[in-house]
C-alpha atoms as a PDB file:
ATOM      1  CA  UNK A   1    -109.445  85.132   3.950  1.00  0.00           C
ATOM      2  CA  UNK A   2    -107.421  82.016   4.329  1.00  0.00           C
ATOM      3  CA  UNK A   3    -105.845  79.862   7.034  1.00  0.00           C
ATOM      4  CA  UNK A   4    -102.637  81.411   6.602  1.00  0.00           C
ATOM      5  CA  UNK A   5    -103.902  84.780   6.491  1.00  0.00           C
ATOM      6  CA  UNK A   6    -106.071  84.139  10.124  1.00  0.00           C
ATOM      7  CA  UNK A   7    -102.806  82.352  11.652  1.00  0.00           C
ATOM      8  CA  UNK A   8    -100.530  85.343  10.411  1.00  0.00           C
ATOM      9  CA  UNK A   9    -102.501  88.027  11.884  1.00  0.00           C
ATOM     10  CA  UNK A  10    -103.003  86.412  14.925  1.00  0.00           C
ATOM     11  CA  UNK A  11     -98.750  86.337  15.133  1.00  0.00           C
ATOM     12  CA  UNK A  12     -99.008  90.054  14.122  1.00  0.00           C
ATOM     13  CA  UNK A  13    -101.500  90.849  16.397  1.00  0.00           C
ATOM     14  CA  UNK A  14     -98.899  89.466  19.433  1.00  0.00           C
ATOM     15  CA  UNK A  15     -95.637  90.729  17.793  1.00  0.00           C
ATOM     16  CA  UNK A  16     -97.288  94.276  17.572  1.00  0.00           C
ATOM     17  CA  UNK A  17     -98.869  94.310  20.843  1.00  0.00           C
ATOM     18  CA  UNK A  18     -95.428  93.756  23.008  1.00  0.00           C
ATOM     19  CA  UNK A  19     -94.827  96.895  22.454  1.00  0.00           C
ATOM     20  CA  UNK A  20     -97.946  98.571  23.573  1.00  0.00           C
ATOM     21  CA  UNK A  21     -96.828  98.502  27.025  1.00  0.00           C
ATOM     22  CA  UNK A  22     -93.584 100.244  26.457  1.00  0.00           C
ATOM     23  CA  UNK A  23     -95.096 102.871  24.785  1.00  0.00           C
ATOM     24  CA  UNK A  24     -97.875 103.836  28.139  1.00  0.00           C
ATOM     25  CA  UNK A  25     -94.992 103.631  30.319  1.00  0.00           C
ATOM     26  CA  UNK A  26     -92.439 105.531  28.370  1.00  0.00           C
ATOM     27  CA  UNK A  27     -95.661 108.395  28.352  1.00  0.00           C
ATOM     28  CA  UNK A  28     -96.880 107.506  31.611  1.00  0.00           C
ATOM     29  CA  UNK A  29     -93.072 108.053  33.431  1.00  0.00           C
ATOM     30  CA  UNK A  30     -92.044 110.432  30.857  1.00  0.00           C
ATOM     31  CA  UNK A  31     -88.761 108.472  31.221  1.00  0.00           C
ATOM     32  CA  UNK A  32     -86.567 107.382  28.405  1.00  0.00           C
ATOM     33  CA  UNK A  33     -83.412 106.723  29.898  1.00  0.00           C
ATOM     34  CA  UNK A  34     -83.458 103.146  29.243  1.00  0.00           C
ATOM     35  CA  UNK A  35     -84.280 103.777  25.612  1.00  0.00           C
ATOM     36  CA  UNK A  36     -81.987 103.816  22.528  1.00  0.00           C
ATOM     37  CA  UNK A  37     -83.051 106.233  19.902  1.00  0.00           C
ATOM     38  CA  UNK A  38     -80.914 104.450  17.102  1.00  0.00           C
ATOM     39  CA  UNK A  39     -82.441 100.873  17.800  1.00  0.00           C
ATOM     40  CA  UNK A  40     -85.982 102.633  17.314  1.00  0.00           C
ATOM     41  CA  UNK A  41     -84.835 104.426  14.341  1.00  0.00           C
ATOM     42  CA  UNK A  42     -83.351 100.959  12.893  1.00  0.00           C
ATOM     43  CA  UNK A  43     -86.303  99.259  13.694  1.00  0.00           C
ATOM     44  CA  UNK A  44     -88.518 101.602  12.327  1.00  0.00           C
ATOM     45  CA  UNK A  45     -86.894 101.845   9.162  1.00  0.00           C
ATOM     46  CA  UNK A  46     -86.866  98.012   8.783  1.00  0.00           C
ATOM     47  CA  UNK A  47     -90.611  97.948   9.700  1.00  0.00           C
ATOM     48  CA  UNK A  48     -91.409 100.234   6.431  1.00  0.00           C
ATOM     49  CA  UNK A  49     -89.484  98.203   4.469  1.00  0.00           C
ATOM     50  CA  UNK A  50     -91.429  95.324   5.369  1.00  0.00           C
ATOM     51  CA  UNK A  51     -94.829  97.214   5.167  1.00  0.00           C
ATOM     52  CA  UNK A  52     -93.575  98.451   1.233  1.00  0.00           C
ATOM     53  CA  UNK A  53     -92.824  94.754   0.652  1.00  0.00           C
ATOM     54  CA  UNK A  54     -96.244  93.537   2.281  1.00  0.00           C
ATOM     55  CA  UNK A  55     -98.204  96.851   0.188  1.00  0.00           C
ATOM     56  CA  UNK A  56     -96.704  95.590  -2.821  1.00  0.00           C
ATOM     57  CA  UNK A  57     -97.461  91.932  -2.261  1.00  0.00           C
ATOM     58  CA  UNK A  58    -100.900  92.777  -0.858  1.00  0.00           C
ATOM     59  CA  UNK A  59    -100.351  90.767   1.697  1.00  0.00           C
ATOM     60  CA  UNK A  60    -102.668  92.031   4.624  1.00  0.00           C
ATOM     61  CA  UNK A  61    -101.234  90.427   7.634  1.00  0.00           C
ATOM     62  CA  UNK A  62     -97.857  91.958   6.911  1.00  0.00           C
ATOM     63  CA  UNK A  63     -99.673  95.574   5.772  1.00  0.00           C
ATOM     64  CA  UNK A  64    -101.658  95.498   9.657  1.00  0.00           C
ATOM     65  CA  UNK A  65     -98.423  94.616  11.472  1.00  0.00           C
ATOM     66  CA  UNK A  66     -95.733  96.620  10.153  1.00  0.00           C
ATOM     67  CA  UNK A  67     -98.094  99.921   9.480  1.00  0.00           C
ATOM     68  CA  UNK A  68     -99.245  99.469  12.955  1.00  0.00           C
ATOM     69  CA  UNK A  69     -95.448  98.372  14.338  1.00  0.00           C
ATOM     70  CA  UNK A  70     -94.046 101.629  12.124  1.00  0.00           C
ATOM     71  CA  UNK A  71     -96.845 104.051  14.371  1.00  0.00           C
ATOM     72  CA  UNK A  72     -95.795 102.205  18.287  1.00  0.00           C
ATOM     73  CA  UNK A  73     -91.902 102.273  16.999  1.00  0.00           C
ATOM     74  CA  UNK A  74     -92.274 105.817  15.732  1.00  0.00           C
ATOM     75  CA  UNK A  75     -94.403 107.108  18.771  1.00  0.00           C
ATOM     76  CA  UNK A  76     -91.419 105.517  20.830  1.00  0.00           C
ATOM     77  CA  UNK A  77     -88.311 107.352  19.203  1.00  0.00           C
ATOM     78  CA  UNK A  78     -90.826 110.797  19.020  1.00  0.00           C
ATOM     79  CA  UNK A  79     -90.649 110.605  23.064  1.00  0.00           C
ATOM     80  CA  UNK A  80     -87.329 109.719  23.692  1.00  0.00           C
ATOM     81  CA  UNK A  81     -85.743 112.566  21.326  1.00  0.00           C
ATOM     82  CA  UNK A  82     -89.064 114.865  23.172  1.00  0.00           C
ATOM     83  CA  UNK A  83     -88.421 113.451  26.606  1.00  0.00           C
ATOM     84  CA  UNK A  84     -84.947 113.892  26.445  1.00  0.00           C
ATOM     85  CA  UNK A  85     -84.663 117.403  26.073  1.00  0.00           C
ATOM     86  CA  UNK A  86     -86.304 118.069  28.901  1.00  0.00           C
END
C-alpha cells in the first residue's frame, strides 16, 4: 500500500462517515421530511458509477468509499420512501 493509497482512504474514510449521522437520526426520529428521495437516488447512482470505475481500476480507496457510500446513500432513500408512507 502506498502513500497515495493511505492519504486517499483516510479522505474516504471522512467523506463516507458525514453521512453516518444522518442515517441514526433519520432511524432514530423516523423522520424524513427534510429528505429528498431524488437527490439520494442521484447520488446513489453516481456513487456506483464511481465504485464500477474504482472495481475496474482496482483502485481500493475508491472500491471502500463508494461501496460503503452506495450502502449509507441506499439505507437513506430505503427510509424515506419506508418512512414516508407511514
Amino acid at each position: 500500500m502506498t502513500n497515495l493509497d493511505i492519504l486517499g482512504l483516510a479522505a474516504s474514510f471522512f467523506t463516507t462517515s458525514s453521512f453516518i449521522p444522518q442515517v441514526i437520526r433519520t432511524w432514530k426520529t423516523r423522520d424524513v421530511s427534510g429528505i429528498s428521495l431524488s437527490t439520494y437516488v442521484i447520488i446513489t447512482i453516481g456513487l456506483l458509477l464511481w465504485l464500477t470505475y474504482g472495481i475496474m481500476k482496482n483502485d481500493l480507496p475508491l472500491i471502500v468509499a463508494n461501496s460503503t457510500m452506495v450502502l449509507l446513500t441506499l439505507a437513506i432513500a430505503v427510509m424515506k420512501i419506508t418512512f414516508e408512507k407511514k
